[in-house]
Protein backbone atom coordinates (compact mmCIF):
# COMPACT_ATOMS: atom_id res chain seq x y z
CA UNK A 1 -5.92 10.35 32.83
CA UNK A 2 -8.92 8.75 31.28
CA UNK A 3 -7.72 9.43 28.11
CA UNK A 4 -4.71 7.14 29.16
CA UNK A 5 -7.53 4.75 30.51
CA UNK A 6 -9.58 4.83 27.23
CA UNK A 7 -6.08 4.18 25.37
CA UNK A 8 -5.31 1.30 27.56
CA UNK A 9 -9.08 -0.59 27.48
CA UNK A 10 -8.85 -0.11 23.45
CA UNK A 11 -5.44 -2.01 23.21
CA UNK A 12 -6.20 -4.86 25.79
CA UNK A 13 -9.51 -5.10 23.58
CA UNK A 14 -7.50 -5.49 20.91
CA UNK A 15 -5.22 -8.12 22.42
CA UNK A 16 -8.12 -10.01 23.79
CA UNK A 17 -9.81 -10.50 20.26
CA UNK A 18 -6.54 -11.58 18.76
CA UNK A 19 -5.92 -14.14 21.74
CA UNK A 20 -9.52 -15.05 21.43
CA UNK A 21 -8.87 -16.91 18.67
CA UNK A 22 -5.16 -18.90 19.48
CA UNK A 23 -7.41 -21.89 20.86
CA UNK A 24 -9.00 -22.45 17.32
CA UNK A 25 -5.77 -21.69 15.36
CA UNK A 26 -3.48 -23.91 17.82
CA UNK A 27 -6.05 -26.27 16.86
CA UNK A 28 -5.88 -26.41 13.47
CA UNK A 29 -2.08 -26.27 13.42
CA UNK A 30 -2.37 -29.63 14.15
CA UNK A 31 -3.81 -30.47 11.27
CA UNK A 32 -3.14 -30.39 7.41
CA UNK A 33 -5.45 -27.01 7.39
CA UNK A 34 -2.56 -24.90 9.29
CA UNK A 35 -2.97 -22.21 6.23
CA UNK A 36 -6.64 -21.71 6.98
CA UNK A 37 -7.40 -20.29 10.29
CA UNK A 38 -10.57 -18.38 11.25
CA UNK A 39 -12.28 -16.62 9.05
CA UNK A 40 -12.54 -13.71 10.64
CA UNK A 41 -9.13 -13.09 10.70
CA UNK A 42 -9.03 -12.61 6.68
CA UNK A 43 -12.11 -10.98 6.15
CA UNK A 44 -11.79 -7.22 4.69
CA UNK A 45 -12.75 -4.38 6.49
CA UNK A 46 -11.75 -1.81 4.63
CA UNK A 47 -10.85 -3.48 1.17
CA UNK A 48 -13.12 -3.01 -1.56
CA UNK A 49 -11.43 -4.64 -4.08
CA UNK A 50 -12.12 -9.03 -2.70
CA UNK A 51 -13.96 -11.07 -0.66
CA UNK A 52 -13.97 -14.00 0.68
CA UNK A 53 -16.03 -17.06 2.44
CA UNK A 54 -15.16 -20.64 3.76
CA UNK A 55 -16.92 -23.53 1.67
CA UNK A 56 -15.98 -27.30 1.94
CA UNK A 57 -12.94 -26.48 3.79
CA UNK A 58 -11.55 -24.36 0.85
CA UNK A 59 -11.18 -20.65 1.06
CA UNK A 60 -13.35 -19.08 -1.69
CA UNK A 61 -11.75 -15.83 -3.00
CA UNK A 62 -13.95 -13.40 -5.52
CA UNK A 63 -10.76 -10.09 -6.54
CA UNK A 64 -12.63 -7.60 -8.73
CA UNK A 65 -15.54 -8.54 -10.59
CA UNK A 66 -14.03 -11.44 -13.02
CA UNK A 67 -11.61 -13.48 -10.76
CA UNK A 68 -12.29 -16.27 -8.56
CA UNK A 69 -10.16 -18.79 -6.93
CA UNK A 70 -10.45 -21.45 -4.28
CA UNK A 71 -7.88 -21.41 -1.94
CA UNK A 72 -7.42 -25.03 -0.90
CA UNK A 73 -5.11 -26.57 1.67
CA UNK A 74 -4.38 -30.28 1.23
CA UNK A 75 -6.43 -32.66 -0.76
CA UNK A 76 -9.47 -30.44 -0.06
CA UNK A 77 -12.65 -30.69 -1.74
CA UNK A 78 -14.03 -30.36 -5.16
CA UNK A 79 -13.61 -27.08 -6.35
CA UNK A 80 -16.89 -25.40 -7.35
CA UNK A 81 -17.31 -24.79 -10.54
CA UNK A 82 -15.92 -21.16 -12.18
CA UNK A 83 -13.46 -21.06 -9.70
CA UNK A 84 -9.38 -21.51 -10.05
CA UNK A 85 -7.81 -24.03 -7.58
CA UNK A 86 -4.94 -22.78 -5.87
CA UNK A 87 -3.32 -24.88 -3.57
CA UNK A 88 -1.88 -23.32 -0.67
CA UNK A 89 0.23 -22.60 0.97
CA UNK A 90 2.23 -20.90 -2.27
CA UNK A 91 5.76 -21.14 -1.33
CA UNK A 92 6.72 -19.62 -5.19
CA UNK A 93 5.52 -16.64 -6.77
CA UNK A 94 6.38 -13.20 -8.65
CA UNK A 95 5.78 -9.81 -7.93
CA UNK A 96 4.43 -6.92 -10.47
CA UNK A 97 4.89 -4.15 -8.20
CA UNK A 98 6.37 -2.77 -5.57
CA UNK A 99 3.08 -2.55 -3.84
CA UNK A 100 3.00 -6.26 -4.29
CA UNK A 101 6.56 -6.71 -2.57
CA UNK A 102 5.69 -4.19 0.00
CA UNK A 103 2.99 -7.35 1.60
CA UNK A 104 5.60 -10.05 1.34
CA UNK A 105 8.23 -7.85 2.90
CA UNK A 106 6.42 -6.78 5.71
CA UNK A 107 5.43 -10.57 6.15
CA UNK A 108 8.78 -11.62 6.41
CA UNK A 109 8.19 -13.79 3.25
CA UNK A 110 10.73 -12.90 0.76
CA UNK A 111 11.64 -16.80 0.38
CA UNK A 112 7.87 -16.96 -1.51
CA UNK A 113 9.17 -14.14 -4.39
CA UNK A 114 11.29 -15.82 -6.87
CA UNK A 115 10.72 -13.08 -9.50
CA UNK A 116 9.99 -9.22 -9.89
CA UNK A 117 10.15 -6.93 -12.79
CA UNK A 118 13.05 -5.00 -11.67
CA UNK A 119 15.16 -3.33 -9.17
CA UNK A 120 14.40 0.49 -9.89
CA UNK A 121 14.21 2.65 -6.88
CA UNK A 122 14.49 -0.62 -4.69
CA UNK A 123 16.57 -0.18 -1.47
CA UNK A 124 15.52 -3.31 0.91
CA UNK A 125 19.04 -4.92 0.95
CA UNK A 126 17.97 -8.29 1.25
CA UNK A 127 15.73 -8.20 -2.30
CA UNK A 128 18.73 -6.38 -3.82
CA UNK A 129 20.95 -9.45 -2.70
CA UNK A 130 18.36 -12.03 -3.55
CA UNK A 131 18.56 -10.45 -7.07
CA UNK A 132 21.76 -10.26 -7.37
CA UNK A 133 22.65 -13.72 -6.64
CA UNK A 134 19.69 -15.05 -8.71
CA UNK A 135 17.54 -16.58 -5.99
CA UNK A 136 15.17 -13.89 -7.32
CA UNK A 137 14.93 -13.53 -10.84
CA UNK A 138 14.13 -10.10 -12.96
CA UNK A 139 11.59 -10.74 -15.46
CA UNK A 140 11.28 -7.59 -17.22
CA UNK A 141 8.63 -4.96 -17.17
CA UNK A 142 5.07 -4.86 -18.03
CA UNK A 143 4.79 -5.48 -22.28
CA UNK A 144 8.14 -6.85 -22.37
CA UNK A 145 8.18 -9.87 -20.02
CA UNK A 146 10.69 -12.45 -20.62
CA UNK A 147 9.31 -15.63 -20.59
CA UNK A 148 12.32 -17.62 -20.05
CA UNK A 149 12.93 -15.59 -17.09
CA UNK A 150 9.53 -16.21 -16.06
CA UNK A 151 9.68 -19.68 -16.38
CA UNK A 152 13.02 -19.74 -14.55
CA UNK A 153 11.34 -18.60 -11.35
CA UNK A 154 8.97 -21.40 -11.68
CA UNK A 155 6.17 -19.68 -9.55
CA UNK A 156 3.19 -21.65 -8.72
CA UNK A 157 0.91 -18.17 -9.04
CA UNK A 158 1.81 -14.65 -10.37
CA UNK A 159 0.25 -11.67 -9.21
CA UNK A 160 -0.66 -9.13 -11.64
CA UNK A 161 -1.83 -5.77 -11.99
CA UNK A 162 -4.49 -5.15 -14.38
CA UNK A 163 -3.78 -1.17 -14.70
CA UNK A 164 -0.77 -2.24 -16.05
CA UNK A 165 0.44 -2.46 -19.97
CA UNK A 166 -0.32 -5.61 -19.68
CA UNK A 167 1.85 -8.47 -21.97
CA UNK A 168 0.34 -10.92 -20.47
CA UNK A 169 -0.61 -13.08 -23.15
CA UNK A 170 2.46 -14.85 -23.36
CA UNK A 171 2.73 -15.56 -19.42
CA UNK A 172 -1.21 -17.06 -19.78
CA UNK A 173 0.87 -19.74 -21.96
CA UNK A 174 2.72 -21.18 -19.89
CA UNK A 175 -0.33 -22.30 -17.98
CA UNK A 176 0.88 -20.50 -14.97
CA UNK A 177 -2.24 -18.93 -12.68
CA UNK A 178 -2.25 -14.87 -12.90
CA UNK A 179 -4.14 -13.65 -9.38
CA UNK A 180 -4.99 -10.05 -9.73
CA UNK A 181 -3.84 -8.16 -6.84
CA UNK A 182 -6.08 -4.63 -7.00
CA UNK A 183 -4.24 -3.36 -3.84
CA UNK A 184 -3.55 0.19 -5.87
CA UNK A 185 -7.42 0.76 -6.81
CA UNK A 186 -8.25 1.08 -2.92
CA UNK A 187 -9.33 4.37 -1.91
CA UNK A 188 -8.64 4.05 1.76
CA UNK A 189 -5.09 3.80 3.17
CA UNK A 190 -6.28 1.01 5.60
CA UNK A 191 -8.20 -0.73 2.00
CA UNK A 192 -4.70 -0.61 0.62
CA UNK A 193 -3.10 -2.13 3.36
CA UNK A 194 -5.43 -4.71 4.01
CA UNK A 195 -4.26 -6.46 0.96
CA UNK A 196 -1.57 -8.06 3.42
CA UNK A 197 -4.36 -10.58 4.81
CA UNK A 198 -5.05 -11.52 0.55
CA UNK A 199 -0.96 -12.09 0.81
CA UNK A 200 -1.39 -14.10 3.94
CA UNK A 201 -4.05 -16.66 2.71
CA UNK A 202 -1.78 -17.41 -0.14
CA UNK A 203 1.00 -18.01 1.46
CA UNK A 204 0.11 -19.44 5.26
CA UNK A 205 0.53 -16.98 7.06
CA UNK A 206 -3.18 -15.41 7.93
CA UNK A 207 -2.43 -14.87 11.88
CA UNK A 208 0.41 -12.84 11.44
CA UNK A 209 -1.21 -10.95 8.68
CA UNK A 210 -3.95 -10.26 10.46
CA UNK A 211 -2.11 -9.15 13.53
CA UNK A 212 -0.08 -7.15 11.39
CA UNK A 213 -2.78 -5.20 10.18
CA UNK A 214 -4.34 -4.82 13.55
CA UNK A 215 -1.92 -2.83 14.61
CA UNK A 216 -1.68 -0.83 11.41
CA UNK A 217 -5.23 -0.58 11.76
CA UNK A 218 -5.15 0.59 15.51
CA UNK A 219 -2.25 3.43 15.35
CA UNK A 220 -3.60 4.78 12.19
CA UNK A 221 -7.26 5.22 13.81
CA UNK A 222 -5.72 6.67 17.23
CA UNK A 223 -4.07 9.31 15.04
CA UNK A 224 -6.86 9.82 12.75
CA UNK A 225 -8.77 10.45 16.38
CA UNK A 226 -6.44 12.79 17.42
CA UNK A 227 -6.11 14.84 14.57
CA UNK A 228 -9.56 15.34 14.20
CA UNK A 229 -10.44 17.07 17.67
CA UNK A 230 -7.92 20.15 15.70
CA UNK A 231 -9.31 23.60 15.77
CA UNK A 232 -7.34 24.65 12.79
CA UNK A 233 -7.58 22.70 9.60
CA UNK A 234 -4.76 23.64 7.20
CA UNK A 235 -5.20 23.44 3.38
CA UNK A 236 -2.60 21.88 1.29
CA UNK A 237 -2.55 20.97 -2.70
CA UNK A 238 -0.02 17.81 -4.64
CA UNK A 239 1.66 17.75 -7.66
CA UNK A 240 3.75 19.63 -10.21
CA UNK A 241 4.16 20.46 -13.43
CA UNK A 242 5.64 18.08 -16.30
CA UNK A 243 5.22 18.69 -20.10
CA UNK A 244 2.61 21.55 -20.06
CA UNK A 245 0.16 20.06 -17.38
CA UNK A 246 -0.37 19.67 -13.72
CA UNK A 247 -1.38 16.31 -12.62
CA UNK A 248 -3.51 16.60 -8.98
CA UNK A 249 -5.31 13.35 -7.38
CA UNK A 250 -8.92 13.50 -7.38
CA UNK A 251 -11.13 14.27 -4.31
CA UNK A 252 -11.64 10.54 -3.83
CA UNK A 253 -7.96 9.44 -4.15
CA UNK A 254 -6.35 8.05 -0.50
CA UNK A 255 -4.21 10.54 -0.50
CA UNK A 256 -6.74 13.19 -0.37
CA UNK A 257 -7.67 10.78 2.24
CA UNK A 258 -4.80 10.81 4.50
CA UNK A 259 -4.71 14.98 3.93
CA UNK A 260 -7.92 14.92 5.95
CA UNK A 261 -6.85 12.16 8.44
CA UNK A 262 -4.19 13.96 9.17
CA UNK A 263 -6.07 16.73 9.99
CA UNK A 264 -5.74 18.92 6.64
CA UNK A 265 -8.36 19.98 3.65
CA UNK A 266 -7.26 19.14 0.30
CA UNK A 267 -7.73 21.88 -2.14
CA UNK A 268 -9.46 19.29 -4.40
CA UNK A 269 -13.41 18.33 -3.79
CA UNK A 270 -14.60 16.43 -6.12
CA UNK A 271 -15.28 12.83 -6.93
CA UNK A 272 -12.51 11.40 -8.73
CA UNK A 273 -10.51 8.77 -7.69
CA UNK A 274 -7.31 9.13 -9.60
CA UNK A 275 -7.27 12.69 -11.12
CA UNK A 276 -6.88 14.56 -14.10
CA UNK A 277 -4.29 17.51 -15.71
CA UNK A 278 -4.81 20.69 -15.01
CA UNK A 279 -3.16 23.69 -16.40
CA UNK A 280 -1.30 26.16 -14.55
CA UNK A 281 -3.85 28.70 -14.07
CA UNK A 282 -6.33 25.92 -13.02
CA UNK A 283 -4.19 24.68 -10.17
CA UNK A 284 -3.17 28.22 -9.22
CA UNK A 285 -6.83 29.25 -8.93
CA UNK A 286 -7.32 26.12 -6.34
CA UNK A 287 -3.71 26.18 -4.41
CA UNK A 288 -2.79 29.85 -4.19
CA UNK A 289 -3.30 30.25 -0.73
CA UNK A 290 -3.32 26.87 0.15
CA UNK A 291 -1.09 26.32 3.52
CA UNK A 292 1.04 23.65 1.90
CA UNK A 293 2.53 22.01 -1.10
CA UNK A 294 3.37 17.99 -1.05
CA UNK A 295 5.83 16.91 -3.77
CA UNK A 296 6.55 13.36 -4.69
CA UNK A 297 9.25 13.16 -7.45
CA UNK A 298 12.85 11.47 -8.03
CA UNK A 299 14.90 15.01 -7.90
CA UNK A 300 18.94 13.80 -8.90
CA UNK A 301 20.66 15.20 -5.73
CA UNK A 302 19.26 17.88 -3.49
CA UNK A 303 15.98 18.98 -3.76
CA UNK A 304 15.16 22.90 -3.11
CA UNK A 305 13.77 25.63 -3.62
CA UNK A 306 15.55 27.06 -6.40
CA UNK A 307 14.76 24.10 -7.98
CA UNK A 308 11.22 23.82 -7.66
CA UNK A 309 11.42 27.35 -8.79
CA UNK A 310 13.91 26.65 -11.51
CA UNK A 311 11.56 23.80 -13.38
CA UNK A 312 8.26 26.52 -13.56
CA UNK A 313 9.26 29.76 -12.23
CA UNK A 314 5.37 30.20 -11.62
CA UNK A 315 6.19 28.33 -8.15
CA UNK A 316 6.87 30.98 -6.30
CA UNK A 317 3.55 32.80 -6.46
CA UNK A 318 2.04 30.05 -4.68
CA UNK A 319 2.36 31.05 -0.56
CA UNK A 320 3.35 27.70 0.59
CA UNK A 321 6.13 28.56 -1.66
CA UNK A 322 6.82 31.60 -0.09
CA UNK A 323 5.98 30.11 3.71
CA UNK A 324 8.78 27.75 2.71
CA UNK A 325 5.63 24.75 3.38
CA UNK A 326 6.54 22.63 1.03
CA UNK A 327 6.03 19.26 1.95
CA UNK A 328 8.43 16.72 0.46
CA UNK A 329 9.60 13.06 -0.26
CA UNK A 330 12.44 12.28 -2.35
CA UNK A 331 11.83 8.32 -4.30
CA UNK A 332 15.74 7.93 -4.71
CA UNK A 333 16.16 8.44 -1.10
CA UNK A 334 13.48 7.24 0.55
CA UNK A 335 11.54 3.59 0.07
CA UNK A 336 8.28 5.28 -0.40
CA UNK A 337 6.43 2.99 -2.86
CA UNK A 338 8.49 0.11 -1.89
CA UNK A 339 6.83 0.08 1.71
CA UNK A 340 4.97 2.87 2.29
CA UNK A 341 1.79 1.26 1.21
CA UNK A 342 1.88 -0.75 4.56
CA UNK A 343 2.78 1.47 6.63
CA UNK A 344 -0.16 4.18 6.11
CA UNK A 345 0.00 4.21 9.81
CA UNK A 346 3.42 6.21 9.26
CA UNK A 347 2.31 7.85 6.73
CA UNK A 348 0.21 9.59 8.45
CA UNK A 349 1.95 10.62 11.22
CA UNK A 350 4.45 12.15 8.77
CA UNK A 351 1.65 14.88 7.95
CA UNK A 352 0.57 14.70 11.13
CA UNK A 353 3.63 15.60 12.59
CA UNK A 354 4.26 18.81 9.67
CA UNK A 355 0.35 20.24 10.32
CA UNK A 356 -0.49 19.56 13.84
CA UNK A 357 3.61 18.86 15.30
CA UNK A 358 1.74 18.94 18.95
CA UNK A 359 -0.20 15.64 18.48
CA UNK A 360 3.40 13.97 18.00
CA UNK A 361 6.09 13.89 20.39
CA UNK A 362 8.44 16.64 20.23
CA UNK A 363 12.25 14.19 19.04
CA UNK A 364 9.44 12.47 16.12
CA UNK A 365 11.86 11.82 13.00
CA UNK A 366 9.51 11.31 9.80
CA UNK A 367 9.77 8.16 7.21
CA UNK A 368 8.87 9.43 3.91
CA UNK A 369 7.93 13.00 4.08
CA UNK A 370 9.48 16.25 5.46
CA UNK A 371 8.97 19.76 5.30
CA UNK A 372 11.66 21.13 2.64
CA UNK A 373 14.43 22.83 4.02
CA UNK A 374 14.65 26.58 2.92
């Protein structure tokens, strides 16, 4: 019962901060600043990768260590100097990734993308009929852009992604503004989330960004809670093999994150954020008796054993290969990267539900990730 009761107070908390501040943005709908609403509704928490502070009636926006931009609604102010003026709200743009499309889609925004690289391992039917029709343009991939294309969509900003192979010399031509969007560098599932509020300032729509993320924010954290009162941690390893090596995420990567929300050690302790290849014998030394395996690949047809077995016969002298724990998510069947990195929330409660299935309720169908049927 007072674990109902804490439940309860936390949510109408919650509620009461977000209604807290209607008065101010009811206000300011009024006026020609509707796209800038309270600061404290955009303001990172978890993101490491920008910041950003109210000057002159102007949003000022610092992604990475190089970029700035001044978010300004209206006639605004005078820019300060070393910063790029963006007027807002953006109503055209073009998408990089599918991390990138995952914040407009879960902002109901898809008018704003007029362009994206491509359609592989899309399924969202409404960006697959957008693109077919041409209201959304494909502009090729990274190192190959087509500029006509480009121009076609006639975005106002593009978000990039540095990581990328780049090519984007030519699109710096055309005079168009590239924003940086560093979503995939965060190391915490909420961090990569968060980039939804970044979304919202560009586009108008900070409230429901920021109440979007509350919630995220609030059934990740209740799981994360729950998970970690667990008496029994299991351990479970990533990855496979492809041309010789083994490639595991690092210590510091979010997944290894979300392992140990979800109540789980990763087999991996170290301090490296993306990872490195291992050989065989490496990863078997860490994983043999790990508790479970999670596999992330794009499998033709029906994943199984035999098949994990089939592409390294090695496999099965791993136990969680022999446990038949193998944790799995199939890309040409499921919209992982497409939305997944907005819904960490779910995410988690996948694992959650495979290593502790108590903390879940009992009919719980997972989103992405499944234990692999023997």
């Amino acid at each position: 019962m007072m674990r109902r009761l804490s439940v309860f107070l936390s949510a109408l908390l919650t509620l009461c901060a977000c209604g807290g501040g209607g008065g101010r943005g009811s206000a300011e709908a009024e006026g020609a600043a509707d796209s800038l609403s309270a600061l404290e509704f955009v303001k990172p928490r978890y993101a490491t990768g920008y910041t950003v502070k109210d000057s002159a009636g102007m949003r000022l926006v610092e992604v990475g260590e190089h970029d700035r931009f001044a978010l300004v609604s209206g006639e605004g102010g005078e820019v300060p100097q070393g910063y790029t003026r963006i007027e807002v709200p953006v109503e055209r743009t073009i998408c990089m990734t599918a991390l990138q499309l995952s914040n407009f889609t879960i902002l109901d925004a898809h008018d704003v993308v007029k362009g994206i690289t491509g359609t592989k391992n899309l399924f969202n039917p409404d960006i697959l009929a957008r693109t077919k029709d041409g209201r959304i343009v494909k502009i090729g991939m990274e190192g190959n852009f087509d500029t006509e294309m480009v121009l076609a969509a006639n975005p106002q900003v593009i978000l990039i992604s540095p990581s990328k192979r780049g090519g984007y010399e030519a699109i710096k031509e055309t005079g168009i503004t590239l924003v940086p969007h560093l979503g995939y560098q965060e190391l915490h599932p909420l961090g990569q989330a968060e980039w939804i509020k970044f979304v919202g300032m560009l586009i108008g729509k900070e409230r429901e960004a920021s109440e979007i993320f509350d919630g995220i924010e609030q059934r990740y954290n209740a799981l994360k809670e729950a998970a970690s009162k667990v008496t029994e941690r299991p351990s479970v390893f990533s990855g496979e093999m492809h041309y010789g090596t083994w490639h595991a995420v690092g210590g510091k990567n979010y997944l290894a994150q979300i392992f140990r929300d979800a109540g789980a050690d990763y087999v991996i302790d170290d301090e490296e954020t993306s990872g490195e290849n291992l050989e065989f014998e490496k990863m078997y030394a860490l994983a043999a008796k790990a508790d479970y395996w999670r596999i992330l690949n794009s499998y033709p047809g029906d994943f199984t054993y035999d098949a994990l077995k089939a592409s390294e016969p090695r496999n099965e002298l791993f136990s969680a290969f022999k446990e038949h724990r193998v944790v799995y998510c199939n890309m040409k069947q499921t919209p992982y990267y497409e939305i997944s990195p907005v819904k960490p929330d779910v995410l988690l409660k996948d694992f959650v539900a495979i290593f502790h299935p108590e903390l879940v309720e009992k009919d719980y169908q997972p989103t992405f990730y499944r234990l692999l049927e023997r």
